[in-house]
C-alpha atoms as a PDB file:
ATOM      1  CA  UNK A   1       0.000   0.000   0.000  1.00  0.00           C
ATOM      2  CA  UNK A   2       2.971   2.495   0.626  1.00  0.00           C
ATOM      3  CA  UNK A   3       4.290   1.851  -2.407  1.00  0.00           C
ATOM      4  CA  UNK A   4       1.264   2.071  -4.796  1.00  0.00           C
ATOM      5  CA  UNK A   5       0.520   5.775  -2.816  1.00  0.00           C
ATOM      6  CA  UNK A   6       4.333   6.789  -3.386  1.00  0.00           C
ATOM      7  CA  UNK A   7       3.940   5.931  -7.414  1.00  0.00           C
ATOM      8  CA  UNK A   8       0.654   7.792  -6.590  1.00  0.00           C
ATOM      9  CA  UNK A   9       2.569  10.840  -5.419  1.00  0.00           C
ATOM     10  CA  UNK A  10       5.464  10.419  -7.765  1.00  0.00           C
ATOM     11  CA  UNK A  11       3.034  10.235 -10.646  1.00  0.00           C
ATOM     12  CA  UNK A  12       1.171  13.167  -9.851  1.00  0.00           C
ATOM     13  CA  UNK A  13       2.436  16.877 -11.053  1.00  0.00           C
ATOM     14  CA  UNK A  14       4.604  19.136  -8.723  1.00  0.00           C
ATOM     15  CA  UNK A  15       2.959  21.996  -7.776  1.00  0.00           C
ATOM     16  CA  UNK A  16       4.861  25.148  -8.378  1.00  0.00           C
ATOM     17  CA  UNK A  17       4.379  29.090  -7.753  1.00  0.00           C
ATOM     18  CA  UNK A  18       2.984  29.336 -11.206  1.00  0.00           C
ATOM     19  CA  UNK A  19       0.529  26.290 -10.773  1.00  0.00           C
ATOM     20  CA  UNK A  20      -0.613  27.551  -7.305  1.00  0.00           C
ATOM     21  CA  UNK A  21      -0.973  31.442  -9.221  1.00  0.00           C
ATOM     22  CA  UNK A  22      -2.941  29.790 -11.850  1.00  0.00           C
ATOM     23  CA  UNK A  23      -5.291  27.742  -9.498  1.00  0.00           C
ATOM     24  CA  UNK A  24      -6.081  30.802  -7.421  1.00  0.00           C
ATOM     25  CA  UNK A  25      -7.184  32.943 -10.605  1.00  0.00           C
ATOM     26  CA  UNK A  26      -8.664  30.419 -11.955  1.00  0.00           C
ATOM     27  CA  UNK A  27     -11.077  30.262  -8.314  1.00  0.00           C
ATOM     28  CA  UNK A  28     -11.418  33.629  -8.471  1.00  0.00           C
ATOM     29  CA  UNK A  29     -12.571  33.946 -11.818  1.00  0.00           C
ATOM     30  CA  UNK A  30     -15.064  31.199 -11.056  1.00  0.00           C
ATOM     31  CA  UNK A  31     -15.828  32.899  -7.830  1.00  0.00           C
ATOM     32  CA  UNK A  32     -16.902  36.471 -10.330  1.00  0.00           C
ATOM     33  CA  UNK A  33     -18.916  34.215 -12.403  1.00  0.00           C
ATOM     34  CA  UNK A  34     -20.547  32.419  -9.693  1.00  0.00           C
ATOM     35  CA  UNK A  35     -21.414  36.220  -8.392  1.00  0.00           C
ATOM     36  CA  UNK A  36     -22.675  37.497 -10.910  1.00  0.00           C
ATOM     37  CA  UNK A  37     -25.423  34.649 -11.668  1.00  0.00           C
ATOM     38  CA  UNK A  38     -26.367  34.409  -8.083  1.00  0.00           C
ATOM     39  CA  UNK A  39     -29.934  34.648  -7.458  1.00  0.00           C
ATOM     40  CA  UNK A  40     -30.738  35.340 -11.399  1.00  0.00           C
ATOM     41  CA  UNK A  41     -32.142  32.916 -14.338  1.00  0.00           C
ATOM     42  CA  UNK A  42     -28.415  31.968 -15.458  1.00  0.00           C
ATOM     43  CA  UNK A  43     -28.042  30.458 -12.628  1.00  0.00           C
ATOM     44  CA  UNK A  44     -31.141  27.699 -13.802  1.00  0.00           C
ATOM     45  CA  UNK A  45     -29.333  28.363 -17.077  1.00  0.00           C
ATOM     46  CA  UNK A  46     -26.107  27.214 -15.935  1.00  0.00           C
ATOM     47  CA  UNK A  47     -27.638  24.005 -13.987  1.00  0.00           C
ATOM     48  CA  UNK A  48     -29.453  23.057 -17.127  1.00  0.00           C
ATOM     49  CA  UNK A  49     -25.771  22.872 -18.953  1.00  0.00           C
ATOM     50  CA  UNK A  50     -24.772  21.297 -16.376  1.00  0.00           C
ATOM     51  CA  UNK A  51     -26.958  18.380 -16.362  1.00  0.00           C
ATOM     52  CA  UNK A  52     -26.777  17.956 -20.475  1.00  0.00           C
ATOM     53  CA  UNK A  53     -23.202  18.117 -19.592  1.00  0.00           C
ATOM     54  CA  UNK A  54     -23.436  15.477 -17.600  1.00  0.00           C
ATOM     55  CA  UNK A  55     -25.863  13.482 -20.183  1.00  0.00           C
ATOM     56  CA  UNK A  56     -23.406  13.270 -22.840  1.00  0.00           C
ATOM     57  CA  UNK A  57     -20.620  11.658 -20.535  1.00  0.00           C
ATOM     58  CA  UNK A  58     -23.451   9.292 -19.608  1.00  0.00           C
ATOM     59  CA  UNK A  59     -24.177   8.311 -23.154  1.00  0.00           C
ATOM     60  CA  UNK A  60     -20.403   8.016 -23.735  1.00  0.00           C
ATOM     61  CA  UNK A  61     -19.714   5.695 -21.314  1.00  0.00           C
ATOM     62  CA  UNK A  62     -22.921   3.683 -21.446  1.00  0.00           C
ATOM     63  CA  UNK A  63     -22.690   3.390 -24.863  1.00  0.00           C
ATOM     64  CA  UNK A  64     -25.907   4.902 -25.825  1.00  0.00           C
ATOM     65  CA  UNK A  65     -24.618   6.098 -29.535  1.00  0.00           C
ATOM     66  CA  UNK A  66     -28.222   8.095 -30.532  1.00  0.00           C
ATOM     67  CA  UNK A  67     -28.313  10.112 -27.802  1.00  0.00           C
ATOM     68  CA  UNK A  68     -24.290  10.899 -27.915  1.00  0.00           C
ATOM     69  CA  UNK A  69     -25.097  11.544 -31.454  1.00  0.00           C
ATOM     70  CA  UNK A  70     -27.820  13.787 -31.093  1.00  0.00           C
ATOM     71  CA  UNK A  71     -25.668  16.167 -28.258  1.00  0.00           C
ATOM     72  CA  UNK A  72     -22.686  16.424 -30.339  1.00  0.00           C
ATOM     73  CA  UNK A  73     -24.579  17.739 -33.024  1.00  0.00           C
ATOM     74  CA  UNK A  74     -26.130  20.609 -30.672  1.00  0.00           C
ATOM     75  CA  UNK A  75     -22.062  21.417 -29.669  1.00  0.00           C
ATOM     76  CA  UNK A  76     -20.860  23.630 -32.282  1.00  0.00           C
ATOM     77  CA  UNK A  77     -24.171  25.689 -31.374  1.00  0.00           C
ATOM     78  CA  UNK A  78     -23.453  25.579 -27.847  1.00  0.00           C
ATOM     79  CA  UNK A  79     -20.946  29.096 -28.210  1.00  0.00           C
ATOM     80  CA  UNK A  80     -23.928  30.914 -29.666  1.00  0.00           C
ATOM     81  CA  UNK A  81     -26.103  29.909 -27.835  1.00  0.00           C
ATOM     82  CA  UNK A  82     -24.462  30.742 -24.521  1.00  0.00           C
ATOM     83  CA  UNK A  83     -23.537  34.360 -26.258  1.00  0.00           C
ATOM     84  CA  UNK A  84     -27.232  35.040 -26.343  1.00  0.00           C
ATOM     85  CA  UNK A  85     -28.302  33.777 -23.193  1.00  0.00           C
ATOM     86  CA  UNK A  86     -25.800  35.083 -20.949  1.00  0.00           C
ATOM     87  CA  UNK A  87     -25.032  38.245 -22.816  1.00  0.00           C
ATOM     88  CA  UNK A  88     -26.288  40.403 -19.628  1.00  0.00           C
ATOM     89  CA  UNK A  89     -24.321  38.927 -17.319  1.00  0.00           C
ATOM     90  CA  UNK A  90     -20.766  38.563 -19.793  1.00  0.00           C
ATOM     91  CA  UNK A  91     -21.416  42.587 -20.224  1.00  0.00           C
ATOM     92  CA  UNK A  92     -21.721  42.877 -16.050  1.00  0.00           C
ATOM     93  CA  UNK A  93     -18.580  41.256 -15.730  1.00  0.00           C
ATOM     94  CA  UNK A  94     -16.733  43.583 -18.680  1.00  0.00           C
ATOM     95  CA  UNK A  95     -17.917  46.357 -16.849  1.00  0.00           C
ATOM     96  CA  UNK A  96     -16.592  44.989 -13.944  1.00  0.00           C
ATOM     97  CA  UNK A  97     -13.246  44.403 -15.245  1.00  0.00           C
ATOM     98  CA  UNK A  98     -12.942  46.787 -16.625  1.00  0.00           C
ATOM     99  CA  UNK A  99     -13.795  49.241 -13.592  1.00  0.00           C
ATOM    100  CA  UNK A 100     -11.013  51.849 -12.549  1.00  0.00           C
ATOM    101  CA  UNK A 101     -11.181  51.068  -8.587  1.00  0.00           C
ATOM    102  CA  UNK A 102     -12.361  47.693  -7.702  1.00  0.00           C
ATOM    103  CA  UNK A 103     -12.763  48.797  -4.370  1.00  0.00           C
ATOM    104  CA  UNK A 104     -15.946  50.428  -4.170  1.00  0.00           C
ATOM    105  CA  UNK A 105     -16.569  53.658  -5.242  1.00  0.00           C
ATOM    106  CA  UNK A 106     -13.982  55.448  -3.816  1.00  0.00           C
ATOM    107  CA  UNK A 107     -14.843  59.064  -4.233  1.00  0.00           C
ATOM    108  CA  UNK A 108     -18.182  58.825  -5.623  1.00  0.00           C
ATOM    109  CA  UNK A 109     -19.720  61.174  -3.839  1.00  0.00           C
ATOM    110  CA  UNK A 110     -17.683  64.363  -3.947  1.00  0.00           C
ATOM    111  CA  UNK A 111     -18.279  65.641  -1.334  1.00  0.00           C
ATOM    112  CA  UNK A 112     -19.634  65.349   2.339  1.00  0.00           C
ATOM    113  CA  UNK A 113     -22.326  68.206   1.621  1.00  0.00           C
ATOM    114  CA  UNK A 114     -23.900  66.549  -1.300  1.00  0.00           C
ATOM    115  CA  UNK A 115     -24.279  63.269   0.816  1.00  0.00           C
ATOM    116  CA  UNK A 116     -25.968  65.734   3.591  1.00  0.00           C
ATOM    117  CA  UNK A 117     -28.111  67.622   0.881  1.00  0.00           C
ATOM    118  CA  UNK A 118     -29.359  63.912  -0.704  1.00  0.00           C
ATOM    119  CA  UNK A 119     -30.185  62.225   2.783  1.00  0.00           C
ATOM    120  CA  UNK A 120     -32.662  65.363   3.119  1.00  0.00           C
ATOM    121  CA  UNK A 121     -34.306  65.579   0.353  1.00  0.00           C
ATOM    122  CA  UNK A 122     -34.592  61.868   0.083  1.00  0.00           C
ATOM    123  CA  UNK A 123     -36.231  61.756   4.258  1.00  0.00           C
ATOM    124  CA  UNK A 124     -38.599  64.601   3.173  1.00  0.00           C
ATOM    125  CA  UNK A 125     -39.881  62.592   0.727  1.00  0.00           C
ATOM    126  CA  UNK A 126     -40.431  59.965   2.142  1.00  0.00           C
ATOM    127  CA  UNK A 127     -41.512  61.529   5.237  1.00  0.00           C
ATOM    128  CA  UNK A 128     -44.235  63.028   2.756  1.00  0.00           C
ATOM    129  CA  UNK A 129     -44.918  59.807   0.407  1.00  0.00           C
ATOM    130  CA  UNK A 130     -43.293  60.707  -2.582  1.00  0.00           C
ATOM    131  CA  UNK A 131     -41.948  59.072  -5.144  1.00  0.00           C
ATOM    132  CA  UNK A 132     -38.731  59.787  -6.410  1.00  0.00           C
ATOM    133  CA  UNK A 133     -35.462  57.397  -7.812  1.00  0.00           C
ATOM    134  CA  UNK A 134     -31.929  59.236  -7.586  1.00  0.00           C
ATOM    135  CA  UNK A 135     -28.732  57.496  -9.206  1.00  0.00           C
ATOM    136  CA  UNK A 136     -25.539  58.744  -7.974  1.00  0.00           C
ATOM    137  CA  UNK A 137     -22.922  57.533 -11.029  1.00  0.00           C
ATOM    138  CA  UNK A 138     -19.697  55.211 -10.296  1.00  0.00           C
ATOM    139  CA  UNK A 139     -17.005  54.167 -12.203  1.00  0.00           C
ATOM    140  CA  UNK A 140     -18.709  53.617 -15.267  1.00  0.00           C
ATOM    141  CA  UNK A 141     -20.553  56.890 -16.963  1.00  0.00           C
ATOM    142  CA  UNK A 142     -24.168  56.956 -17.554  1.00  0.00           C
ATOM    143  CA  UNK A 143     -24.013  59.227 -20.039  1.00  0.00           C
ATOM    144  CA  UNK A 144     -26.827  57.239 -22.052  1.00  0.00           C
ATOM    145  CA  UNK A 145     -29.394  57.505 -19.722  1.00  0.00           C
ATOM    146  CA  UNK A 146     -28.283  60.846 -18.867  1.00  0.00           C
ATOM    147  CA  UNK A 147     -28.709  61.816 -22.560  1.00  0.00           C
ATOM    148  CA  UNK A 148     -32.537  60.192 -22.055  1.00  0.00           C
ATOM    149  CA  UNK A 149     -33.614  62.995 -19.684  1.00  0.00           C
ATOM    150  CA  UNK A 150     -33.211  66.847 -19.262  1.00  0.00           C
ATOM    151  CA  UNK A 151     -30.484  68.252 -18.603  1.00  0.00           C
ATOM    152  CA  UNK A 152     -29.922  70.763 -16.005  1.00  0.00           C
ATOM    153  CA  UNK A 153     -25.709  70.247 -14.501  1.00  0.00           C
ATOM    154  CA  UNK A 154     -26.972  71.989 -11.143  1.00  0.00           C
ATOM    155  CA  UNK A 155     -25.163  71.723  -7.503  1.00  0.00           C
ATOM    156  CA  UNK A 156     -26.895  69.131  -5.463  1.00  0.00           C
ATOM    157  CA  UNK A 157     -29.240  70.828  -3.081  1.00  0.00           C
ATOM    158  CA  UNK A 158     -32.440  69.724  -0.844  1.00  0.00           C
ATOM    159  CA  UNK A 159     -34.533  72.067  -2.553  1.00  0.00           C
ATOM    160  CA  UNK A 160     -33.628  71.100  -6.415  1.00  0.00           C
ATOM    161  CA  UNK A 161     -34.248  67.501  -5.546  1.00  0.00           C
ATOM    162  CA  UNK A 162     -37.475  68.383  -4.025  1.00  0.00           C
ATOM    163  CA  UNK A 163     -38.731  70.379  -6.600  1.00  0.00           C
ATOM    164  CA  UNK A 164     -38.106  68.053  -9.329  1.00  0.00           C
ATOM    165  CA  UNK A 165     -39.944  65.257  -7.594  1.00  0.00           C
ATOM    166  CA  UNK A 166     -43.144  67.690  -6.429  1.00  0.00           C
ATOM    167  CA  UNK A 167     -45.898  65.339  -7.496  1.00  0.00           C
ATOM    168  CA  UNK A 168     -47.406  66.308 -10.682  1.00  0.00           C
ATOM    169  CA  UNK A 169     -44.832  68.261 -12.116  1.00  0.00           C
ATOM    170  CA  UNK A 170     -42.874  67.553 -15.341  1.00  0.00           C
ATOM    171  CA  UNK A 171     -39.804  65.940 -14.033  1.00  0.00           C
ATOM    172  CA  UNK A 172     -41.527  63.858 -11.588  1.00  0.00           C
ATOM    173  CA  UNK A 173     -41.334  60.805 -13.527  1.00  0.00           C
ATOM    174  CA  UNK A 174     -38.017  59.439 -14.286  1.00  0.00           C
ATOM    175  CA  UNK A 175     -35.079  59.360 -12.581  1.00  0.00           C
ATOM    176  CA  UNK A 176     -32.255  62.230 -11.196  1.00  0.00           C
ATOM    177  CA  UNK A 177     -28.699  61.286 -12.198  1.00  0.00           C
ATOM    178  CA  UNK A 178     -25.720  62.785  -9.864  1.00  0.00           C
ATOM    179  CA  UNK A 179     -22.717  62.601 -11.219  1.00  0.00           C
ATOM    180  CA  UNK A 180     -19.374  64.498 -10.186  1.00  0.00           C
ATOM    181  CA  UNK A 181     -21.005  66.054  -7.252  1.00  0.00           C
ATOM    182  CA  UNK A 182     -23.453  67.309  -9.757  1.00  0.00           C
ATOM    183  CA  UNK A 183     -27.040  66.743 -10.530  1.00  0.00           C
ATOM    184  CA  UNK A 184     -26.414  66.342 -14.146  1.00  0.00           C
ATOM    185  CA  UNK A 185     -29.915  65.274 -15.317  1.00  0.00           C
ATOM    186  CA  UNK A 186     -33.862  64.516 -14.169  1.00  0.00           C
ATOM    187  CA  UNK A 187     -36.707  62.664 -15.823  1.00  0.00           C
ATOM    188  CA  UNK A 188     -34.033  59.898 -17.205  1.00  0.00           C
ATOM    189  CA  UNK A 189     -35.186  56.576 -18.536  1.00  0.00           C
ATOM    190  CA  UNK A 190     -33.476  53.655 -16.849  1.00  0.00           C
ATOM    191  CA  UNK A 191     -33.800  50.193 -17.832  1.00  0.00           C
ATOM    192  CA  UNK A 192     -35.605  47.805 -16.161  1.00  0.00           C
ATOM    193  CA  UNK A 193     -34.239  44.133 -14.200  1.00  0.00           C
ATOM    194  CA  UNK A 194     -35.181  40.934 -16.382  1.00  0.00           C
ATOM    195  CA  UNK A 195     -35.188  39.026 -12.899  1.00  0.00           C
ATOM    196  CA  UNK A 196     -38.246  37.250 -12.931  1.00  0.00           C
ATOM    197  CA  UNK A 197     -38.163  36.673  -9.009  1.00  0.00           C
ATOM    198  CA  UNK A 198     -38.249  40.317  -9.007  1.00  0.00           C
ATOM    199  CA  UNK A 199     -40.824  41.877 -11.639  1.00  0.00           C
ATOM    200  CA  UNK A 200     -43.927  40.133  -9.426  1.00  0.00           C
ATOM    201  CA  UNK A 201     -43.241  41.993  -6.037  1.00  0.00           C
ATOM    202  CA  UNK A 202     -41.562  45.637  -7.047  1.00  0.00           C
ATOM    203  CA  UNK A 203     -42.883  48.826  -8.755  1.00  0.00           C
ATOM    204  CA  UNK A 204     -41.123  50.226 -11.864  1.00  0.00           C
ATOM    205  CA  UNK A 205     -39.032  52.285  -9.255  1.00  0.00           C
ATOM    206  CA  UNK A 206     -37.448  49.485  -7.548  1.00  0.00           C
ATOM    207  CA  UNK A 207     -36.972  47.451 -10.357  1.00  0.00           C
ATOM    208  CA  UNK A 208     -35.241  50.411 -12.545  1.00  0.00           C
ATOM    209  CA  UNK A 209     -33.392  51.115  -9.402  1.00  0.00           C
ATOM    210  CA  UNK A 210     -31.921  47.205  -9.889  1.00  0.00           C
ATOM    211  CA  UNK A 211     -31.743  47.328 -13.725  1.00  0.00           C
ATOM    212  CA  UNK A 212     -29.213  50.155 -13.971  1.00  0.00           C
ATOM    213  CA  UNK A 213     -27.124  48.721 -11.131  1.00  0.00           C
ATOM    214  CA  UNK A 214     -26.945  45.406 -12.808  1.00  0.00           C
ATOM    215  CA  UNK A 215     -25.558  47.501 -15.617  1.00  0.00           C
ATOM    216  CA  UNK A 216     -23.026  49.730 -14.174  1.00  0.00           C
ATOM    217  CA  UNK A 217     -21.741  50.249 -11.138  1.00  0.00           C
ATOM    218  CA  UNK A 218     -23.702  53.181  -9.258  1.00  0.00           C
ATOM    219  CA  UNK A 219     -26.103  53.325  -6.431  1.00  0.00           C
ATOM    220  CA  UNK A 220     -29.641  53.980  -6.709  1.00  0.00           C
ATOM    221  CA  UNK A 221     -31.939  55.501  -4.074  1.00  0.00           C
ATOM    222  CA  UNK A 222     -35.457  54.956  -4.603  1.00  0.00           C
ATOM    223  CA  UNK A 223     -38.293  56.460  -2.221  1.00  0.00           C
ATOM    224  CA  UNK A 224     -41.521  54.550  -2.728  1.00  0.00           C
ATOM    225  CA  UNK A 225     -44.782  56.528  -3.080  1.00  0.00           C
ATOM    226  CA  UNK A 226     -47.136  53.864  -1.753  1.00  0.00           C
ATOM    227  CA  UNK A 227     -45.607  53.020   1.695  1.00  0.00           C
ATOM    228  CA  UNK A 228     -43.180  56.274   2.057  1.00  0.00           C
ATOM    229  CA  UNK A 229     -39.736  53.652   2.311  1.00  0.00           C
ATOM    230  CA  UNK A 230     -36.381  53.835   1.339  1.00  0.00           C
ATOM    231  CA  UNK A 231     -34.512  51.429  -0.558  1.00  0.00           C
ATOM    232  CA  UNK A 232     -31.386  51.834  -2.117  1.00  0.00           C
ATOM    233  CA  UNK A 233     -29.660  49.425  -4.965  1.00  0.00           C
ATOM    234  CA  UNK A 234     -26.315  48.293  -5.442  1.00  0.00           C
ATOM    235  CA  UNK A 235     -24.745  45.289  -7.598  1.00  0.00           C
ATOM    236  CA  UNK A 236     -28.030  44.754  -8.158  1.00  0.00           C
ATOM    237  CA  UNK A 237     -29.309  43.736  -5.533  1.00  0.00           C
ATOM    238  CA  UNK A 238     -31.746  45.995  -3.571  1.00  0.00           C
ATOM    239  CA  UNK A 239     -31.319  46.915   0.039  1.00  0.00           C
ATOM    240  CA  UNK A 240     -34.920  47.709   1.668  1.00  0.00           C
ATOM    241  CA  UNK A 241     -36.861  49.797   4.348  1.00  0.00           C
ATOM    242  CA  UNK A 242     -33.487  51.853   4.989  1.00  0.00           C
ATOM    243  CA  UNK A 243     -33.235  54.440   7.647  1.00  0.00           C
ATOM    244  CA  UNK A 244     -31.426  57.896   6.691  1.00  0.00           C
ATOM    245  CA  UNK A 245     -28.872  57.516   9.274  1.00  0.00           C
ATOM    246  CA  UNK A 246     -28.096  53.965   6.962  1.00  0.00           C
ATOM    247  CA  UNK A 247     -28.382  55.985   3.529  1.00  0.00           C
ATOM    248  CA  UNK A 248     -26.007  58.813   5.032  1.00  0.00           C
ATOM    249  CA  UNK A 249     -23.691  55.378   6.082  1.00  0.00           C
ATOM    250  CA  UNK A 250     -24.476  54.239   2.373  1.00  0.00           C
ATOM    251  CA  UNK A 251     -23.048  57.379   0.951  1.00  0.00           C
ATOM    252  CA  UNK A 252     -19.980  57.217   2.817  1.00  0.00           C
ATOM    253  CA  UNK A 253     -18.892  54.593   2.604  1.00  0.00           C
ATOM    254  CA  UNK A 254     -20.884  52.645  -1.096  1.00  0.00           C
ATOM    255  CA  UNK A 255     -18.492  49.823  -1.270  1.00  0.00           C
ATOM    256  CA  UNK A 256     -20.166  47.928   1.427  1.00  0.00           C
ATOM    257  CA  UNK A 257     -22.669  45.907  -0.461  1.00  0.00           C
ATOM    258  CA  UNK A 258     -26.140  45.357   0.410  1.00  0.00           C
ATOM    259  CA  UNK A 259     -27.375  42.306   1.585  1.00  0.00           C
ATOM    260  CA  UNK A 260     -29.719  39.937  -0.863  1.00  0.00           C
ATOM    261  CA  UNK A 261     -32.432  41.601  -2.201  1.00  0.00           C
ATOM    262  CA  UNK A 262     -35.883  41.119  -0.162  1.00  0.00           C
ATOM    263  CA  UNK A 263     -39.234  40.598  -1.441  1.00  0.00           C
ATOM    264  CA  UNK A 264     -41.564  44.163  -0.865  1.00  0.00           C
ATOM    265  CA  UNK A 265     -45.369  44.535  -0.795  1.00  0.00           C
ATOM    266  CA  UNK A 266     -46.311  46.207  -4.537  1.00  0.00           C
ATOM    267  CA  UNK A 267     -45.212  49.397  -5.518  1.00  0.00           C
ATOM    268  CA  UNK A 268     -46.144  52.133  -7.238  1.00  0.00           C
ATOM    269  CA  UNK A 269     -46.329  51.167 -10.783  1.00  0.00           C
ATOM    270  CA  UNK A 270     -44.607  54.701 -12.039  1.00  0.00           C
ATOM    271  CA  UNK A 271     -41.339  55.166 -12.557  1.00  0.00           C
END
């Protein structure tokens, strides 16, 4: 038995600095992946490959030559096929890689007074049951849903944010963008999650508020008009019924992600 486990040993490769370098990015890359598809359809998607993966080495070694036949004929699809599937989540990672600071968000808001001005404009509201959805940008620009609203490159103050969320007026609907300490644009278009666990339980708010964090990497504060609550999303995933001494902590210090997203009571439907 000693002998058979020291051919065992001999046999086996010698692990080096470069081997143990390229196991560890190897499990962290797998570790981003398995991130990304955490709680969303490619995760099903992912299991079903999985188990036709595991159907073909079945049929190989059982011998079953139809079904083998009839899987690697489906393969040279397979790249495709993948491509259009998991196209949200390959253009979440890019955006991720491709990120200046993968800490957090550093300095995304510029300063300590904008944080302060946000915080009360965003308790007013929802002392007073309004809706409103502010994006504060990160790393990667939003210039295309910036370009989807008006534009107005104002300092951040209590007052502006109020008065473009006063219900009934023209900017009401849509989102504010803040981006280099300014608010750049209101009424913005945002687009919405494609989680199906999500579309059943949230308003257009919460779930525009998810979408454009899944896309890039900025935080989203939405104020729901129905209960008077504040959520704010991240990663997307959505962090609910927050307290403005947590949104102020939020805005401090936005690389602390938010925990899973939680199932709400409806929304309002309006964006």
């Amino acid at each position: 038995m000693p002998q058979i486990l020291e051919e065992i040993l001999s046999q086996a490769p010698r692990f080096t600095i470069t081997g143990v370098l390229d196991i560890l990015l190897v499990a962290a890359l797998i570790y981003q992946v398995l991130l990304l598809i955490r709680g969303r359809r490619a995760a099903h998607i992912l299991a079903g490959i999985v188990i036709v993966a595991a159907a073909y080495v079945l049929s190989v070694a059982a011998g079953l030559t139809v079904l083998r036949t009839i899987l690697e004929a489906l393969a040279p699809y397979t790249a495709f096929a993948l491509i259009v599937m998991f196209q949200s989540e390959i253009r979440r990672m890019l955006t991720r890689i491709g990120e200046r600071k993968w800490a957090g968000f550093g300095s995304r808001v510029e300063s300590r007074e904008v944080a302060e001005e946000i915080v009360l404009a965003v308790s007013h509201l929802a002392a007073h049951k309004t809706g409103a959805l502010i994006v504060i940008e990160g790393e990667v620009g939003l210039r295309t849903f910036i370009e989807s609203g008006v534009p107005i490159d104002a300092r951040v103050t209590r007052d502006l944010l109020l008065a473009i969320f006063e219900p009934g007026g023209p900017l009401h609907d849509g989102a504010a963008i803040v981006t280099g300490g300014r608010l750049a644009a209101a009424s913005c278009f945002l687009p919405l999650t494609m989680n199906p666990e999500l579309s059943r339980v949230l308003g257009t708010r919460h779930r525009a508020a998810i979408g454009v964090s899944e896309d890039a990497d900025c935080l989203a504060i939405v104020v729901s008009e129905e209960r008077g609550t504040i959520s704010v999303a991240w990663g997307g995933e959505l962090e609910s019924d927050v307290t403005p001494e947590r949104l102020a902590e939020r805005l401090s210090r936005p690389s602390q992600t938010a925990p899973r997203t939680q199932p709400a009571a409806q929304e309002d439907g309006r964006v």
